[in-house]
C-alpha atoms as a PDB file:
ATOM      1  CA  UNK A   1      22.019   2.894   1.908  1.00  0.00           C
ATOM      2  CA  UNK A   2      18.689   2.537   3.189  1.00  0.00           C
ATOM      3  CA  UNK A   3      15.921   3.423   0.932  1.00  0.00           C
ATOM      4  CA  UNK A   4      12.019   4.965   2.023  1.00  0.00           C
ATOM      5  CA  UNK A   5       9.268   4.161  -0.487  1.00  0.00           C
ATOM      6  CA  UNK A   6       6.509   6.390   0.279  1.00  0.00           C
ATOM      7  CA  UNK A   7       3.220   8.682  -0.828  1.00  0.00           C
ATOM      8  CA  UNK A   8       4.091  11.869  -0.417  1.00  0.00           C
ATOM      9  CA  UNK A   9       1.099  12.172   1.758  1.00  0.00           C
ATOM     10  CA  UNK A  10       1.557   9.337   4.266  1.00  0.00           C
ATOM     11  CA  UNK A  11       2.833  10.894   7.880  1.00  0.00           C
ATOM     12  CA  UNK A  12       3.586   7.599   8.625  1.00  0.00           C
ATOM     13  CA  UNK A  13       6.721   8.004   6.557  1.00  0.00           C
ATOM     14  CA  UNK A  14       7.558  10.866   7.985  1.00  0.00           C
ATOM     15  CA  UNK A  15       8.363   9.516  11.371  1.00  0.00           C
ATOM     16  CA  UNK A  16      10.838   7.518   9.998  1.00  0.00           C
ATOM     17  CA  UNK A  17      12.118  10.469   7.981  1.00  0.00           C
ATOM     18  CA  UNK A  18      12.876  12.185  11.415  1.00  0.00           C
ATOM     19  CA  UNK A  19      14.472   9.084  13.534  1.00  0.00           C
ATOM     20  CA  UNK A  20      16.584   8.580  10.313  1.00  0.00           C
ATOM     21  CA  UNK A  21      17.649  12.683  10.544  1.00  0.00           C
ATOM     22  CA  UNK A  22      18.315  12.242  14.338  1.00  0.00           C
ATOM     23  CA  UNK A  23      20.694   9.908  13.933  1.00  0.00           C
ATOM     24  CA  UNK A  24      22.007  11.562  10.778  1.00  0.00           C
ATOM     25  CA  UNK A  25      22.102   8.366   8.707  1.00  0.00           C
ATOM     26  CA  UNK A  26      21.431   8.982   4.664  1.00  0.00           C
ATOM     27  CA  UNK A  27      18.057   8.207   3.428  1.00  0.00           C
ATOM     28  CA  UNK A  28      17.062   7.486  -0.067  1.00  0.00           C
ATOM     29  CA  UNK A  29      14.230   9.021  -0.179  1.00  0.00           C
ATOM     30  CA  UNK A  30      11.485   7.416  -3.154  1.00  0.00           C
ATOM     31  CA  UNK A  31       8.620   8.952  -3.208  1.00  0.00           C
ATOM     32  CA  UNK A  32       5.760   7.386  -5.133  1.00  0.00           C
ATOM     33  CA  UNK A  33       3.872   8.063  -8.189  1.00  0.00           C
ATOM     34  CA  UNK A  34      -0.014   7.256  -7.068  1.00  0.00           C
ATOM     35  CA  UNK A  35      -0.229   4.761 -10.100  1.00  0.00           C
ATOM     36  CA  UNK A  36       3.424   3.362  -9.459  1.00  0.00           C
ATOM     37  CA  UNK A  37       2.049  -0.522  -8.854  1.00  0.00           C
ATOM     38  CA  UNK A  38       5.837  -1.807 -10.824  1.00  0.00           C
ATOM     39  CA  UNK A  39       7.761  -0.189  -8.056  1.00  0.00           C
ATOM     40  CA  UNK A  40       5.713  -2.747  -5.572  1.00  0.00           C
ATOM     41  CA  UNK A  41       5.527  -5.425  -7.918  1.00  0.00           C
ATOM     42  CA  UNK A  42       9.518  -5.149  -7.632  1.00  0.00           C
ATOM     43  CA  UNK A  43       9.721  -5.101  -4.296  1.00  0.00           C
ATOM     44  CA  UNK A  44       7.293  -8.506  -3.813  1.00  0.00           C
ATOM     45  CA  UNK A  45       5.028  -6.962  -1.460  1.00  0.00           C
ATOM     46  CA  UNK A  46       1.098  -5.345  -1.198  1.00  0.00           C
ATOM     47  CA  UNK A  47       0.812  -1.933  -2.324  1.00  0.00           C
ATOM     48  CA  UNK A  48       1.474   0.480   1.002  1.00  0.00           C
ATOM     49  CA  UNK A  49       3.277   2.990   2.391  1.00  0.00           C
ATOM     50  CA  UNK A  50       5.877   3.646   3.728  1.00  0.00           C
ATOM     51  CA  UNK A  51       7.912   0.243   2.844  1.00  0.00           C
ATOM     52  CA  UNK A  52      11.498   0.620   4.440  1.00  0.00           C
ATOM     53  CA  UNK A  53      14.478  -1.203   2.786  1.00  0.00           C
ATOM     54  CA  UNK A  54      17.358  -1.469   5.214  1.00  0.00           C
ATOM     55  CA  UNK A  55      20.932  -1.395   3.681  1.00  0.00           C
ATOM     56  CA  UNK A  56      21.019  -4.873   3.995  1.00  0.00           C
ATOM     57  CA  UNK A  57      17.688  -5.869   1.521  1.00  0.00           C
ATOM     58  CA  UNK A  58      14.916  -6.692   4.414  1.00  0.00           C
ATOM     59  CA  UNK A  59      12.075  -4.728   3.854  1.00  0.00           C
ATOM     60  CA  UNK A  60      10.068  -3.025   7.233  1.00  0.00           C
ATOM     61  CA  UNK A  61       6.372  -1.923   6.532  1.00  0.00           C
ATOM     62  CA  UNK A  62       5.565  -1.216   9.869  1.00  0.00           C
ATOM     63  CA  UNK A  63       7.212   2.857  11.365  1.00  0.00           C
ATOM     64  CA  UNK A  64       6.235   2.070  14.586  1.00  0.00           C
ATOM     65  CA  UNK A  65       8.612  -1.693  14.725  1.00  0.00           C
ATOM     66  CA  UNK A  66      10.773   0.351  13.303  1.00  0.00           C
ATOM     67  CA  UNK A  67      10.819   2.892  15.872  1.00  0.00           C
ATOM     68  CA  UNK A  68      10.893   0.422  18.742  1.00  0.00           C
ATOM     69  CA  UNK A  69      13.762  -1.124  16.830  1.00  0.00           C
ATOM     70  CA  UNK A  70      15.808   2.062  15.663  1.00  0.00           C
ATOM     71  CA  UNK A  71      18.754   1.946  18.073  1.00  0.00           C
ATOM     72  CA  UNK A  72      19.430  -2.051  16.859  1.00  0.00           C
ATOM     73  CA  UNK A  73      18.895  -0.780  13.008  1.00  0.00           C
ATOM     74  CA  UNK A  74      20.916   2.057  13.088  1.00  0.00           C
ATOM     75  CA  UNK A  75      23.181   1.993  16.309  1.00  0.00           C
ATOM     76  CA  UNK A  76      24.819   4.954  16.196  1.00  0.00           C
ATOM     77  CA  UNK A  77      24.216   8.241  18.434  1.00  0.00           C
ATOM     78  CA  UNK A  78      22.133   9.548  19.820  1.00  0.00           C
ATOM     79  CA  UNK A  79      19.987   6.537  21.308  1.00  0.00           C
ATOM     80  CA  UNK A  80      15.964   7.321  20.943  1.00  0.00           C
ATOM     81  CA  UNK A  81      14.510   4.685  22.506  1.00  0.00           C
ATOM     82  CA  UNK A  82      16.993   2.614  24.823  1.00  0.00           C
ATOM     83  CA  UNK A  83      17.643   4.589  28.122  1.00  0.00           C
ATOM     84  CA  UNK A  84      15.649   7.024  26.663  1.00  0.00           C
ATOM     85  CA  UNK A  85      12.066   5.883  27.154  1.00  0.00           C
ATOM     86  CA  UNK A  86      10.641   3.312  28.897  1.00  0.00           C
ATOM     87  CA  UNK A  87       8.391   0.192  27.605  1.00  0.00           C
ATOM     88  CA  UNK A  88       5.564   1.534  29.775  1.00  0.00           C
ATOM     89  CA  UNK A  89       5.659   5.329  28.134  1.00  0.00           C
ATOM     90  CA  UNK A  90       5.856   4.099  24.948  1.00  0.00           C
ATOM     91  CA  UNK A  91       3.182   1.665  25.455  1.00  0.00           C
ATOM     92  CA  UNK A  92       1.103   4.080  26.641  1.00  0.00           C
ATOM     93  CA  UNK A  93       2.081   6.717  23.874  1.00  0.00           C
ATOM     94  CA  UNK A  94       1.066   4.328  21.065  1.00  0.00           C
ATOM     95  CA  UNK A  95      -2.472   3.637  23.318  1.00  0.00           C
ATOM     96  CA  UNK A  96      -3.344   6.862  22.597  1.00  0.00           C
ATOM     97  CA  UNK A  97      -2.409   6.263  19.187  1.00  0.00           C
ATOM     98  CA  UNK A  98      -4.691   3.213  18.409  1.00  0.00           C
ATOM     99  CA  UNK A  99      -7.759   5.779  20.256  1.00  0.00           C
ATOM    100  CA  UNK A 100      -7.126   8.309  18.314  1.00  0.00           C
ATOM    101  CA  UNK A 101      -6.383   6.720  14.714  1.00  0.00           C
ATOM    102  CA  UNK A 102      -9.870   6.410  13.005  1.00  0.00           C
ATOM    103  CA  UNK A 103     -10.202  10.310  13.519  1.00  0.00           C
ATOM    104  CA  UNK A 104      -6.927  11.200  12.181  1.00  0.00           C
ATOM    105  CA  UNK A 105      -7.236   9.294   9.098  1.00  0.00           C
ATOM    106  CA  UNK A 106     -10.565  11.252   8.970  1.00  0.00           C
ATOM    107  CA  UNK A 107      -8.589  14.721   9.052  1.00  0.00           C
ATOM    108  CA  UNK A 108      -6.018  13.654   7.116  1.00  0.00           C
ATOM    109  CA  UNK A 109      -7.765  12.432   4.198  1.00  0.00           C
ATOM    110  CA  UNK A 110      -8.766  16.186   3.197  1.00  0.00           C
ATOM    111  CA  UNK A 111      -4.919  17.058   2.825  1.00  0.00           C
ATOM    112  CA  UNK A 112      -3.518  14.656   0.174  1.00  0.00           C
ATOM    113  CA  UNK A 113      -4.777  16.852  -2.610  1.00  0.00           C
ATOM    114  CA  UNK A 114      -2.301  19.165  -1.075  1.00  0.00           C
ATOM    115  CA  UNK A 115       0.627  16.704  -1.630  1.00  0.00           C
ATOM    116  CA  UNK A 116       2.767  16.352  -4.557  1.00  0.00           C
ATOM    117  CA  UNK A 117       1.219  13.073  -6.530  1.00  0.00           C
ATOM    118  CA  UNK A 118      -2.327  13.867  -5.688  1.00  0.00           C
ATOM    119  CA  UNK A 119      -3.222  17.300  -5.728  1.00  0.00           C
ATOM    120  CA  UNK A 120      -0.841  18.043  -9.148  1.00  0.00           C
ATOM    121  CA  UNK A 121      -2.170  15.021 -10.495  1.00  0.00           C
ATOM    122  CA  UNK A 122      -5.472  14.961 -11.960  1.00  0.00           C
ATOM    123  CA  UNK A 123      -6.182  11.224 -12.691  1.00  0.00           C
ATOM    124  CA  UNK A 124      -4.708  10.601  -9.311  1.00  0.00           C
ATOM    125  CA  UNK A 125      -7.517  12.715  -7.386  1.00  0.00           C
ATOM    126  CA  UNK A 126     -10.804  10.894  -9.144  1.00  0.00           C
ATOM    127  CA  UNK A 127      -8.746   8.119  -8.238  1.00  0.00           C
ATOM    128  CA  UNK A 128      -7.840   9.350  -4.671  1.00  0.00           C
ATOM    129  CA  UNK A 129     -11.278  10.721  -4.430  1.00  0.00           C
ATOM    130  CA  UNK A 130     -13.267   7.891  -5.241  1.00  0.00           C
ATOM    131  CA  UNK A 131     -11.685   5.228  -2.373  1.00  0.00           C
ATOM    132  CA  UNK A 132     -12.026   7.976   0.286  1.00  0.00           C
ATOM    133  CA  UNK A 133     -15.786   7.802  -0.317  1.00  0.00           C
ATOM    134  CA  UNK A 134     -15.564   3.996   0.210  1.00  0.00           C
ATOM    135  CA  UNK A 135     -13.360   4.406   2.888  1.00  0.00           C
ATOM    136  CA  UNK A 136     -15.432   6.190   4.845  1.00  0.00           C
ATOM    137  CA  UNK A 137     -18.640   6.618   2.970  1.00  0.00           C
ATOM    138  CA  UNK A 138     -18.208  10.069   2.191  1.00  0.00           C
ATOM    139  CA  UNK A 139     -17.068  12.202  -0.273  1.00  0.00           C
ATOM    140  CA  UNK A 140     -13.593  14.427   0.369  1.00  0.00           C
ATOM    141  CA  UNK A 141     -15.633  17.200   0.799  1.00  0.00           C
ATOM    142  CA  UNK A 142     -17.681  16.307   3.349  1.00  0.00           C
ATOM    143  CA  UNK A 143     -14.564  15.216   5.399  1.00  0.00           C
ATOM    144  CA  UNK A 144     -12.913  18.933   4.763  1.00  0.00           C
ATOM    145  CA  UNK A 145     -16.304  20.252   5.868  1.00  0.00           C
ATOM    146  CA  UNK A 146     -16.246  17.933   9.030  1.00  0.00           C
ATOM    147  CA  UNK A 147     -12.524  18.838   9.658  1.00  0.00           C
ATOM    148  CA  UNK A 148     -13.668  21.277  12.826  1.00  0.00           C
ATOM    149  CA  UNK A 149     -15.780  18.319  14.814  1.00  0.00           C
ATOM    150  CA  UNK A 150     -12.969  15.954  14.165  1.00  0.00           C
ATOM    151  CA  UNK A 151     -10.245  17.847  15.243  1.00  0.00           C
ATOM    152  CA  UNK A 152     -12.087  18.831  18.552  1.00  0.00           C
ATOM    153  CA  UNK A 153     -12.743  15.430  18.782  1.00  0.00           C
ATOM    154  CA  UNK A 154      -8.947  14.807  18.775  1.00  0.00           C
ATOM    155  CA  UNK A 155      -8.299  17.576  20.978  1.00  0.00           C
ATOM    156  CA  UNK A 156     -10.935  15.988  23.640  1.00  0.00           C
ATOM    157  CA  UNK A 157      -9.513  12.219  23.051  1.00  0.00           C
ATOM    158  CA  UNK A 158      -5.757  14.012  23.589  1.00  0.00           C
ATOM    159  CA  UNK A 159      -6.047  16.751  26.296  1.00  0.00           C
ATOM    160  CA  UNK A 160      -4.385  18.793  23.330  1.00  0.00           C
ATOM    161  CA  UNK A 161      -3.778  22.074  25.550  1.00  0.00           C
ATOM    162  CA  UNK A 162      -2.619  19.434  28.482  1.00  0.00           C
ATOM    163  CA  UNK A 163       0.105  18.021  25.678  1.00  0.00           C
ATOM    164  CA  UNK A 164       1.063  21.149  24.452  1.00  0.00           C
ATOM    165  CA  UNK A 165       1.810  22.504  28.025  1.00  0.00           C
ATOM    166  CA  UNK A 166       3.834  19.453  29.047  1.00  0.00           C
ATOM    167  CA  UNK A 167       5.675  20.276  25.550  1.00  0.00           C
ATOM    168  CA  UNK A 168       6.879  23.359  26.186  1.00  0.00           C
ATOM    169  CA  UNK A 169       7.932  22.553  29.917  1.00  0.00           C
ATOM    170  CA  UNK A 170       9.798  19.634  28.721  1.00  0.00           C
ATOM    171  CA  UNK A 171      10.541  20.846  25.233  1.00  0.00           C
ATOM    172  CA  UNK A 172      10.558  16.936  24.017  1.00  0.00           C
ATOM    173  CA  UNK A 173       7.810  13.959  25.064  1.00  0.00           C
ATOM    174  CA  UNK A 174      10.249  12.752  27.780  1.00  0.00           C
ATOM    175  CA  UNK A 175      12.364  15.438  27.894  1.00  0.00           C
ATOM    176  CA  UNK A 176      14.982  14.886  25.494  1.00  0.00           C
ATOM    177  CA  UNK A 177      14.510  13.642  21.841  1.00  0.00           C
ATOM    178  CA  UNK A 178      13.132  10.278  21.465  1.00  0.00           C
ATOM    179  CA  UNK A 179      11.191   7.932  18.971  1.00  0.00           C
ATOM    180  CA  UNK A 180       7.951   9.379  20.906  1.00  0.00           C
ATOM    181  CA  UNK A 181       8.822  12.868  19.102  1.00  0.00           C
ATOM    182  CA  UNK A 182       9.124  10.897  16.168  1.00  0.00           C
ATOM    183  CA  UNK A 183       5.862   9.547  16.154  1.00  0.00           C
ATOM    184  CA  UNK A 184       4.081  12.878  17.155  1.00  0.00           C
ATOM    185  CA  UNK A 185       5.492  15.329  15.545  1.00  0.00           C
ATOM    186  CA  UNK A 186       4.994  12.720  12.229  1.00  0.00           C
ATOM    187  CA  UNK A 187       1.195  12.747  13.155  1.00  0.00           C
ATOM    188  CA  UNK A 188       1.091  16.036  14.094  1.00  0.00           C
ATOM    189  CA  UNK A 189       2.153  18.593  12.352  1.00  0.00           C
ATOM    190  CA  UNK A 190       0.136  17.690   9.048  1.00  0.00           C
ATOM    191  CA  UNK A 191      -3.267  19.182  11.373  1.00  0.00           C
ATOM    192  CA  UNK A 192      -1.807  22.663  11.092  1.00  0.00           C
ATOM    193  CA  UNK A 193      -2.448  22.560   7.380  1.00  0.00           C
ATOM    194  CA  UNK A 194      -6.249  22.562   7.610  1.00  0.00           C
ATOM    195  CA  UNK A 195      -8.077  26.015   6.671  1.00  0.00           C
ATOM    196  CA  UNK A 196      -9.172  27.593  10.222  1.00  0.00           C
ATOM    197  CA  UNK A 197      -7.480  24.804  12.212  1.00  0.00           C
ATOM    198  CA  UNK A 198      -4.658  26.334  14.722  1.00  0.00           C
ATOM    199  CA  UNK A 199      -2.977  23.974  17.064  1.00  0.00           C
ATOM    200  CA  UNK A 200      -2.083  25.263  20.727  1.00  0.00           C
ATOM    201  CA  UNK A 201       1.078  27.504  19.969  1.00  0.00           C
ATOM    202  CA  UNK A 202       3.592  25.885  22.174  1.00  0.00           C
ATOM    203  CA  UNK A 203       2.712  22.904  20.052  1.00  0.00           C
ATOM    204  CA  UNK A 204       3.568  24.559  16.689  1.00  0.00           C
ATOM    205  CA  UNK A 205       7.108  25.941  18.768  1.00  0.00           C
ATOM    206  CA  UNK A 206       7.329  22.336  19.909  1.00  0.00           C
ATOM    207  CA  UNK A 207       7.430  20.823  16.452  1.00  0.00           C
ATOM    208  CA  UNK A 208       9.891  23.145  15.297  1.00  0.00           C
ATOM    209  CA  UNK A 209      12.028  21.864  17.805  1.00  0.00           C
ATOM    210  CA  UNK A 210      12.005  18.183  16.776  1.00  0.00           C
ATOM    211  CA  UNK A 211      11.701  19.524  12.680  1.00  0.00           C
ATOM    212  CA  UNK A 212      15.404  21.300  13.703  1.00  0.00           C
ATOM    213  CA  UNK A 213      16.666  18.758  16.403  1.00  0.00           C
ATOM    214  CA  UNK A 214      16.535  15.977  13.432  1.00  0.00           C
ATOM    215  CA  UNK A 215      17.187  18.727  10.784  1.00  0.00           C
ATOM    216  CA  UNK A 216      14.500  17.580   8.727  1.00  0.00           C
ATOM    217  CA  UNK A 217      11.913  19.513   6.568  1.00  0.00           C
ATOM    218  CA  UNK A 218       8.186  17.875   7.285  1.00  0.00           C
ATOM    219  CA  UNK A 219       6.967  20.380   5.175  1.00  0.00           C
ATOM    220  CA  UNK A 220       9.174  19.289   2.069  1.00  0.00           C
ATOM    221  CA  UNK A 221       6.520  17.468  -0.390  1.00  0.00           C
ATOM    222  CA  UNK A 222       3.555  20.227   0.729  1.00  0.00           C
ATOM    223  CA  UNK A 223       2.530  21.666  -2.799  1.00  0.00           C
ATOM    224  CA  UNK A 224       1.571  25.051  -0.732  1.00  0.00           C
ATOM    225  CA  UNK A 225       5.214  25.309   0.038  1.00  0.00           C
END
């Protein structure tokens, strides 16, 4: 079987959580203590998330090789990336991705303490805490207080109303399920959580679709829940 290591926190994980529940192959799901170095220490690797172990023993530490490689990993039906979308979409997609990444690790740092492993974890906040103020020089409440310029930042650097539009028209990225749905609902959907933050409604329709469509729970490790 093919096992996910993971922080409960990281939407990274989570868009490998949904191409695995498209193509309804069994996951193993690990999810990580925040002090857990033996479980990387076992595996031979850096400490990171998420850290993929395919049934055969390589381990992946990239979700976005992954999702360019899903249909070769796991070959069964239905295909997500080959016929499905082309090189130049996806290249494009995961442009927007590399603009848009220093502001999303901006909003989503402010939401861990709402994840099993941080938030329920006292140690594990100071801890948590303490490199988000190195990170980004400051502390995890200024970041929550900053939450409203950085998300209409992203909403600027995506044409957020624009997306959400071409969502609901199309009901998936391309128009039918892909590894592109994979990758934004994944990113996504943990923006809703913020206090006074409300994504475009066709958006919040248009995750359901891909939460149902790869029958998987994004909301599963939210300690709000």
């Amino acid at each position: 079987m093919h096992t996910l290591y993971h922080f409960a926190h990281d939407p990274r994980a989570q868009r490998l959580r949904l191409a695995f529940g498209a193509k309804r192959v069994p996951l193993d799901l690990k999810t990580l203590d925040w002090f857990d170095d033996e479980t990387f220490f076992d595996l031979g690797i850096a400490r990171q998330s998420p850290v993929l172990r395919s049934a055969d023993g390589r381990l992946h530490t990239n979700s976005i090789d992954v999702l360019a490689e899903i249909d070769r990993l796991l070959p069964g039906e239905p295909p997500l990336r080959d016929r499905v979308i082309d090189d130049a979409a996806w290249a494009a997609l995961l442009d927007w991705r590399t603009r848009v990444d220093a502001v999303l690790e901006r909003l989503y740092a402010p939401l861990a303490p709402g994840f099993h492993g941080i938030g329920d974890d006292t140690e594990a906040l100071d801890d948590f805490k303490a490199g988000v103020r190195h990170r980004f020089g400051m502390t995890l409440e200024e970041l929550a207080n900053d939450r409203y310029d950085g998300f209409n930042q992203f909403s600027r650097l995506s044409r957020l109303p624009d997306l959400a539009r071409h969502l609901a028209g199309e009901r998936f990225y391309v128009g039918r399920l892909s590894i592109a749905d994979c990758l934004l609902a994944a990113d996504l959907y943990p923006l809703q959580m913020h206090d006074g933050i409300n994504l475009p409604v066709d958006m919040l329709y248009y995750l359901r679709r891909v939460e149902e469509a790869c029958d998987i729970d994004l909301n599963r490790d939210w300690l709000a829940k």
